[in-house]
Protein backbone atom coordinates (compact mmCIF):
# COMPACT_ATOMS: atom_id res chain seq x y z
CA UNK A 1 0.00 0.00 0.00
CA UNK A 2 1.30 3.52 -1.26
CA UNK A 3 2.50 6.21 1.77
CA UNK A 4 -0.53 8.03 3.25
CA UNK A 5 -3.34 5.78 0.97
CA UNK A 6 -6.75 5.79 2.45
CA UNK A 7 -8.29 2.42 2.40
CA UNK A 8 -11.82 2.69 3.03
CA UNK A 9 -14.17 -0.45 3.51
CA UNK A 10 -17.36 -0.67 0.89
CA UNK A 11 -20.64 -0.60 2.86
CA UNK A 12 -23.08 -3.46 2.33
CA UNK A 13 -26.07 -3.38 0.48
CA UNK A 14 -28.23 -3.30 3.83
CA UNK A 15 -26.05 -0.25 5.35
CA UNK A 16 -26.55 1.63 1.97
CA UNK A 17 -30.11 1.42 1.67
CA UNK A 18 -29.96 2.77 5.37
CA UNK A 19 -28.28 6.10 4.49
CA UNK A 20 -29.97 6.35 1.25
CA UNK A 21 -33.31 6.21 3.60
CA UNK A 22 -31.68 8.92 6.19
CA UNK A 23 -30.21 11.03 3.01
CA UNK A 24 -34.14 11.03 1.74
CA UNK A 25 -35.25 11.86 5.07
CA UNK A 26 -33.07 14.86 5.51
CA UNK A 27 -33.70 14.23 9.60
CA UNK A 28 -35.04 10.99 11.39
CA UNK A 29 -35.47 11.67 15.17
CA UNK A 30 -33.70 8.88 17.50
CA UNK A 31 -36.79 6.72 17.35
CA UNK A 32 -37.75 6.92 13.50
CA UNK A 33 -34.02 5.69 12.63
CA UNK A 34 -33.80 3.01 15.06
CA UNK A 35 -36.93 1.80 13.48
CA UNK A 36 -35.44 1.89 9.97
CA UNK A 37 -32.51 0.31 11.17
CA UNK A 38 -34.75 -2.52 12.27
CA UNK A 39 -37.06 -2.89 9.47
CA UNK A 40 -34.01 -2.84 7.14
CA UNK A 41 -32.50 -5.39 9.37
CA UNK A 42 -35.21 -7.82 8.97
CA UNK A 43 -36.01 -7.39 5.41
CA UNK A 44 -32.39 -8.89 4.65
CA UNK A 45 -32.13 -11.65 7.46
CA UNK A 46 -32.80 -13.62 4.43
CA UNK A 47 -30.03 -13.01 2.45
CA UNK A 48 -27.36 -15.53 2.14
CA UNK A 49 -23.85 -13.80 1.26
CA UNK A 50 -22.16 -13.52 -1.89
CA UNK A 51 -20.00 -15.84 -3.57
CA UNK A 52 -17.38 -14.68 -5.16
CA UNK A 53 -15.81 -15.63 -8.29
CA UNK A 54 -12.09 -14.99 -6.81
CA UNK A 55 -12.74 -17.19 -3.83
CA UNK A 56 -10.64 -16.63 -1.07
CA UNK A 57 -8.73 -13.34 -2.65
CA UNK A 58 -8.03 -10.49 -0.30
CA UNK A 59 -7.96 -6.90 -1.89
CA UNK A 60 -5.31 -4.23 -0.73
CA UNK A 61 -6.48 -3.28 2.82
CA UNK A 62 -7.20 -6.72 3.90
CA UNK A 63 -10.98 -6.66 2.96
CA UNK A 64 -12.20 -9.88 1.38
CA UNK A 65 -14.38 -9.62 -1.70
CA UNK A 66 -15.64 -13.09 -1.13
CA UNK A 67 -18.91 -13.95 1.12
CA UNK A 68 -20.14 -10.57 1.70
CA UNK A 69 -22.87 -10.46 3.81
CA UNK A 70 -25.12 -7.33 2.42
CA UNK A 71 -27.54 -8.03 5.71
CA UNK A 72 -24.55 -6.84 8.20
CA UNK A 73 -25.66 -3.93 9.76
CA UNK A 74 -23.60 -3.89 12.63
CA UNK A 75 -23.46 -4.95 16.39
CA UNK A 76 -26.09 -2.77 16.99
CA UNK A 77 -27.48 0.74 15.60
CA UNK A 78 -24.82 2.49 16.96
CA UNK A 79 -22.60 0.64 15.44
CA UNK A 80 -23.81 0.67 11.99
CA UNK A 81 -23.93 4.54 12.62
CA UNK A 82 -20.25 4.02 12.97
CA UNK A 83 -19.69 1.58 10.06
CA UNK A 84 -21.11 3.87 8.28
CA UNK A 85 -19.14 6.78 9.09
CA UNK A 86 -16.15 5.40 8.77
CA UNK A 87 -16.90 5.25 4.89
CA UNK A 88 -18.47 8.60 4.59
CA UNK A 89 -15.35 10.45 6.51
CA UNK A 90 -12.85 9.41 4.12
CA UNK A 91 -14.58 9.24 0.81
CA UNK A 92 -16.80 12.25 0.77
CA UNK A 93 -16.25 14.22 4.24
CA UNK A 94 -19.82 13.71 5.12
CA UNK A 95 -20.75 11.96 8.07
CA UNK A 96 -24.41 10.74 9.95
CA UNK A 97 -24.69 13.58 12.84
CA UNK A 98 -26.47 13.85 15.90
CA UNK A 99 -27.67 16.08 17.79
CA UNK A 100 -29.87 16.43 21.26
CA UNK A 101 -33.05 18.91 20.65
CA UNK A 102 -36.19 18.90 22.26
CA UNK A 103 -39.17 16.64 21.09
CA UNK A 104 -40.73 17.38 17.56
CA UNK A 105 -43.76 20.19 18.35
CA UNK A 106 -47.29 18.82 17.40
CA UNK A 107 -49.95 21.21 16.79
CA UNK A 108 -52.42 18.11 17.18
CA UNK A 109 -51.97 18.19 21.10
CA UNK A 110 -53.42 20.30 23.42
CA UNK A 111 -51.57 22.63 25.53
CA UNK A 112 -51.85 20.24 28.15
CA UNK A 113 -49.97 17.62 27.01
CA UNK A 114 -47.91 19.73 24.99
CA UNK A 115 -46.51 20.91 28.31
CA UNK A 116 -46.31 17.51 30.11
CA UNK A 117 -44.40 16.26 26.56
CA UNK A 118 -41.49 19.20 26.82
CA UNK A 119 -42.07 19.55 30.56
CA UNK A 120 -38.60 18.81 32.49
CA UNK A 121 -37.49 15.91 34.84
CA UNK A 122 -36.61 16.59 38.17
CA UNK A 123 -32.56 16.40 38.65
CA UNK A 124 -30.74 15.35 41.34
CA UNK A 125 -30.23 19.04 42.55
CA UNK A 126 -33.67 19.60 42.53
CA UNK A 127 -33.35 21.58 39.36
CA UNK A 128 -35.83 20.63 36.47
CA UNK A 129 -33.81 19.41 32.98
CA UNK A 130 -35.76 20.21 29.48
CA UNK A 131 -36.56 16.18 28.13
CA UNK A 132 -34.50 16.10 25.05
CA UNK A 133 -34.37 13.16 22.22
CA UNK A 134 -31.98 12.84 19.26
CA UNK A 135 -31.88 13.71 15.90
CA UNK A 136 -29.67 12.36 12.85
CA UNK A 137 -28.98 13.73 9.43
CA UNK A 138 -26.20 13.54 7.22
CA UNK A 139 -24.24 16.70 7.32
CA UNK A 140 -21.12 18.21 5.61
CA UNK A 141 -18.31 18.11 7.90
CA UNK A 142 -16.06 21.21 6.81
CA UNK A 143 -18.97 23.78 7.77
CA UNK A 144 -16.89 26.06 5.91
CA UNK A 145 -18.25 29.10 3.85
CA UNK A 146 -18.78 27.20 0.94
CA UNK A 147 -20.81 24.50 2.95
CA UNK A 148 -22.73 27.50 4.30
CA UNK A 149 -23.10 28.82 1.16
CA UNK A 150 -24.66 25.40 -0.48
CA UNK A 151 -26.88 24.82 2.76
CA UNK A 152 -29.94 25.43 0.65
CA UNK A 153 -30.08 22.54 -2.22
CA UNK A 154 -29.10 24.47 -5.79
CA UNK A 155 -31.57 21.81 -7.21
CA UNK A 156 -34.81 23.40 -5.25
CA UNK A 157 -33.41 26.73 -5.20
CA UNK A 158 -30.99 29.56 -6.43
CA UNK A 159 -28.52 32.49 -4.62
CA UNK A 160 -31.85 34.28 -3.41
CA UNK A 161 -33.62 31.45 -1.83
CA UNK A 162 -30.21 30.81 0.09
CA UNK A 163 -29.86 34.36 1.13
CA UNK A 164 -33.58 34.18 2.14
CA UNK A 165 -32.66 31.31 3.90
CA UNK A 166 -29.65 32.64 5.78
CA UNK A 167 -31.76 35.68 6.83
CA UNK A 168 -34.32 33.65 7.82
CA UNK A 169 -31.97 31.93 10.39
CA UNK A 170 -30.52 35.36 11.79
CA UNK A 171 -34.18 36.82 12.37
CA UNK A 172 -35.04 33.91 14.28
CA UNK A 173 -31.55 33.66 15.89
CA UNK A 174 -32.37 38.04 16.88
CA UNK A 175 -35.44 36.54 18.24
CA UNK A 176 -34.60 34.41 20.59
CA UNK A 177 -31.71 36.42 21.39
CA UNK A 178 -34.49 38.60 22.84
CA UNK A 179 -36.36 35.80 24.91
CA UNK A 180 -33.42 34.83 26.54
CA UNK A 181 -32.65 38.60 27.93
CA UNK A 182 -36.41 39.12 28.96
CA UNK A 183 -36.49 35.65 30.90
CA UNK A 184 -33.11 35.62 32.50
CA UNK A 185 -34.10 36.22 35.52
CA UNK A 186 -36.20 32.71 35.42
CA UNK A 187 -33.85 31.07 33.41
CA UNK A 188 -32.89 27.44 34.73
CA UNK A 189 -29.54 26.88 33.26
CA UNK A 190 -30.03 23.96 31.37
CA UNK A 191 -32.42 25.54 28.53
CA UNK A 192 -31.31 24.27 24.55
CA UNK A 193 -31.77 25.41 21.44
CA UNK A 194 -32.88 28.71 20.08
CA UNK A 195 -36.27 29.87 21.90
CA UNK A 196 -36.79 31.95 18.71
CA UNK A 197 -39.80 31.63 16.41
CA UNK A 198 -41.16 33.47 13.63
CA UNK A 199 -44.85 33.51 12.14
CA UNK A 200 -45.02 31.65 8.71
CA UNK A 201 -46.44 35.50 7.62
CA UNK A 202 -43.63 36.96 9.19
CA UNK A 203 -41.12 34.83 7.02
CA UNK A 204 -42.26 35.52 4.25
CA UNK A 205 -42.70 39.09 4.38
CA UNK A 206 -38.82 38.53 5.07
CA UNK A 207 -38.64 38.55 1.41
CA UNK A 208 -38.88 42.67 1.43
CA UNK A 209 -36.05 43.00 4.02
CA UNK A 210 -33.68 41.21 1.19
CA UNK A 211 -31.21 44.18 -0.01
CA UNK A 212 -28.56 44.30 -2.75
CA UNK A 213 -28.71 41.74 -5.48
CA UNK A 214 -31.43 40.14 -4.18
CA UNK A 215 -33.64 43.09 -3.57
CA UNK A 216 -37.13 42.36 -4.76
CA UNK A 217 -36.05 38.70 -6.54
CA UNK A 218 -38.42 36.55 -4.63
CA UNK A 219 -42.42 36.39 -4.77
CA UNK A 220 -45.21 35.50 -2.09
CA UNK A 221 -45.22 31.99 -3.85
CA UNK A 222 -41.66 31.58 -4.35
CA UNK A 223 -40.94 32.39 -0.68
CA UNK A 224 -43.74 30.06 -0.04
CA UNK A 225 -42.12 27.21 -2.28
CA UNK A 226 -38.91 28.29 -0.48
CA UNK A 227 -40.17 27.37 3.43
CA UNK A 228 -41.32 24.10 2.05
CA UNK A 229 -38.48 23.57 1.25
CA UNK A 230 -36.57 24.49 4.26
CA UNK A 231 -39.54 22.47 6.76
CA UNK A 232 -39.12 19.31 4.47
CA UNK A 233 -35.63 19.20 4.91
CA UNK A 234 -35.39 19.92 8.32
CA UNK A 235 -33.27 23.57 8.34
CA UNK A 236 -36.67 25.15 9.61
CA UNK A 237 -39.34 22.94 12.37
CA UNK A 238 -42.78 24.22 13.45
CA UNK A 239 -42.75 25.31 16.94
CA UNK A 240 -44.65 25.92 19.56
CA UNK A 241 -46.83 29.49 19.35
CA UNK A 242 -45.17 32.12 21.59
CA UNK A 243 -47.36 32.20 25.11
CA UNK A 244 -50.37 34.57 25.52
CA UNK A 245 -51.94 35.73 28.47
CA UNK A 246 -55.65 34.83 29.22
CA UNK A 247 -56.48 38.60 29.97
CA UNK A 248 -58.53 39.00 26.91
CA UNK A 249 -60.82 35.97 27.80
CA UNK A 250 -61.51 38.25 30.87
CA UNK A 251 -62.02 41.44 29.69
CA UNK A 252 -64.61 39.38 27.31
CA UNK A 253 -66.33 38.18 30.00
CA UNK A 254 -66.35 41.51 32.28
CA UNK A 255 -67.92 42.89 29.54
CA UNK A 256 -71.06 40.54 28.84
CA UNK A 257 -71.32 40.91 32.88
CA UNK A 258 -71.76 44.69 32.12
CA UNK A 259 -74.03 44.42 29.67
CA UNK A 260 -76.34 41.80 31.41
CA UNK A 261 -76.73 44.28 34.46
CA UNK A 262 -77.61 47.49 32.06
CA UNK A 263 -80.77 45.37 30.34
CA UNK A 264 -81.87 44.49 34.49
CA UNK A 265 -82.10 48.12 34.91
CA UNK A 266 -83.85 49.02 31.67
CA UNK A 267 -86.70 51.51 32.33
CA UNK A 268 -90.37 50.49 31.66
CA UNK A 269 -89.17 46.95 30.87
CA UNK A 270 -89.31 44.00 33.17
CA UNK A 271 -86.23 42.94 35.15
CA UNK A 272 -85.01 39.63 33.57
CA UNK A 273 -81.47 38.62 33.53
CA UNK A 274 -80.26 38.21 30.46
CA UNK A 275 -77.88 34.86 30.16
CA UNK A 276 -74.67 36.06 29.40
CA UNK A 277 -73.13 35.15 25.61
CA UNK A 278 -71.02 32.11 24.95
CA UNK A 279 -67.17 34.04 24.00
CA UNK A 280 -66.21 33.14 20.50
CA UNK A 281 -63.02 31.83 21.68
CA UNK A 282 -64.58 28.97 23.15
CA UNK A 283 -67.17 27.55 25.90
CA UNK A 284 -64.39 26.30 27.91
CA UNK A 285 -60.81 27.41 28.96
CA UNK A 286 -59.28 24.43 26.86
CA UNK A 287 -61.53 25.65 23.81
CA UNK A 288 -60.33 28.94 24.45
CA UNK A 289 -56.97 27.94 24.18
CA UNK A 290 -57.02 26.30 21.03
CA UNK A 291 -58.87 29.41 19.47
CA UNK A 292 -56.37 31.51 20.73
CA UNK A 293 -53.45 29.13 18.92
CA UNK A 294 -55.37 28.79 15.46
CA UNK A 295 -55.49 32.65 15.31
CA UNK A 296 -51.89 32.82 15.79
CA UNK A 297 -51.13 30.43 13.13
CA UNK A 298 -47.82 28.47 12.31
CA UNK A 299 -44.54 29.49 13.81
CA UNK A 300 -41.05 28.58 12.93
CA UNK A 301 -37.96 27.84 14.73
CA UNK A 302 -34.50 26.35 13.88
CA UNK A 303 -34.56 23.39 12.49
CA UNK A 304 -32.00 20.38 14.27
CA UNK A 305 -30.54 19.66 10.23
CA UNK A 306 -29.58 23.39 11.14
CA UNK A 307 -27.92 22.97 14.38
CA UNK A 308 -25.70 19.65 12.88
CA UNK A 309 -24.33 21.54 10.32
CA UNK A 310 -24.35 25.17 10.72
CA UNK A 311 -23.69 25.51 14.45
CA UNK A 312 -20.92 27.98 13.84
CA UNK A 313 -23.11 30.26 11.49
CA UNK A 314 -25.76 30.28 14.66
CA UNK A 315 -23.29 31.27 17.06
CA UNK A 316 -21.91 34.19 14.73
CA UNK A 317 -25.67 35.20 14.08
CA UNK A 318 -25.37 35.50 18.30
CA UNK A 319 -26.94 32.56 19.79
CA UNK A 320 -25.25 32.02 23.14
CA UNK A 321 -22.79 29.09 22.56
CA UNK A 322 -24.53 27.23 26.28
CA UNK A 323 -27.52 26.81 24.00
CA UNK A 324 -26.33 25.19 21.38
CA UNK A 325 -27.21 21.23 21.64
CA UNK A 326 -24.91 18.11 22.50
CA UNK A 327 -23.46 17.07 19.71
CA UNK A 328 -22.32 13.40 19.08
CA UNK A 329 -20.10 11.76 17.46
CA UNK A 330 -20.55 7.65 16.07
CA UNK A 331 -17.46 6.02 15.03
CA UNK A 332 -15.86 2.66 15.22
């Protein structure tokens, strides 16, 4: 073997159709792999290994080429994570990344178990810790200005859509920037992520903000095609609308009070209480609440595809380095 060669070891067929699945996916959460792992696992328990014509040859790097077993996929899914990595690394500098985030935000639960799903476990100290799950995506490993410069796929997009996208990220970034100064007196310590979130109306008016060359280059419906985009591939996640006090509810209420005691002192009518209006947010406080979270519509927060790769670009847009997630790392 030549000075300073790289020998790296093919994948089987089973660990390829795993990170074509994951490079299709953009993201998997922890649990969504694992399952893939499995179901890719089982699908080729049947297959008996190759037999190879050059029986019992060994190729430079000590790899045999005969009786490959395209159903390995490792000790475990770790380990396959690793496997696979140690192909990626060498060969393309891409490698399967992970990250710690909170839970996925699903607009389908109420607020009540929204807030037992994030709420935190109680710590040793007494302190509560945010529940957090992983998330994997292939990323590029040089996060370098070119990589941050091709974040947003050339395919689906052009130089505006990635200089939406980058302002996009800072906006968001200046967001939670501000959430973080106005709770820091409450602040546990062990919060992650960027508490930022933007409106989906609010991104893409975002568009008009654009200056220079790309001044005026995007439309309502390519900004729209561009957040698609940027969801599907896991840069941007739906979050969580920002919190809104429940003093409107009783102001609404005060007032049909009001107005039920000015008819029982009408004059020349007879005294009858009149029953007091249903609020059009909702006969309950749990209806109420979901009114109150339609009208505010979707919001948008960064993505965990965005905090693999472009952690660096985050920090320099001036989220605090302590909230950045745990990254790690899978090798053999």
């Amino acid at each position: 073997m030549a000075a300073g060669t790289i020998t790296i070891a093919p994948l089987t067929n089973s660990q390829k159709l795993f990170l074509q699945r994951l490079l299709v996916a953009h993201v998997l959460t922890d649990a969504n792999a694992k399952q893939l792992y499995q179901s890719i696992k089982e699908g080729f328990a049947n297959v008996t290994p190759d037999e190879d014509e050059n029986d019992g040859e060994e190729e430079e790097g000590g790899f045999q080429r005969n009786n490959i077993d395209h159903g390995y996929m490792g000790n475990n899914f770790e380990h396959c994570l690793g496997i696979i990595n140690a192909s990626l690394v060498p060969a393309f500098n891409l490698e399967v990344g992970t990250v710690s985030l909170p839970p996925p935000y699903d607009m389908d639960e109420d607020d009540q178990q929204q807030q037992q799903q994030l709420s935190s476990s109680q710590s040793p100290g007494g302190r509560k810790r945010a529940h957090l799950i992983k998330y994997h995506a292939i990323v590029n490993r040089s996060n370098d200005g070119i990589a941050q410069m091709h974040a947003f796929p050339l395919s689906r997009g052009g130089p505006h859509e990635m200089a939406y996208f980058r302002l996009a990220l800072e906006k968001i970034v200046e967001r939670g920037v501000e959430v973080l100064e106005e709770e820091s007196n409450n602040a546990d310590g062990n919060g992650v992520g960027c508490p930022g979130s933007l409106s989906r109306m609010e991104l893409i008016n975002l568009r008009t903000e654009m200056d220079g060359n790309h001044r005026d280059k995007l439309t309502i419906r390519q900004t729209e095609c561009a957040l698609e985009v940027l969801e599907e591939e896991g840069w941007l996640a739906r979050v969580a609308p920002p919190a809104e006090d429940d003093s409107d509810d009783d102001d609404d209420e005060k007032e049909d009070e009001d107005d039920d005691e000015d008819d029982e002192e009408g004059s020349g009518r007879a005294r009858r209480k009149r029953k007091k209006r249903p609020s059009s947010r909702g006969s309950t406080p749990s209806g109420r609440g979901n009114r109150r979270k339609s009208l505010k519509g979707t919001f948008y927060g960064v993505g965990p595809r965005s905090f693999i790769e472009l952690g660096e670009f985050l920090q320099n847009a001036g989220l605090p380095g302590d909230r950045m997630p745990q990254s790690i790392l899978h090798g053999l």
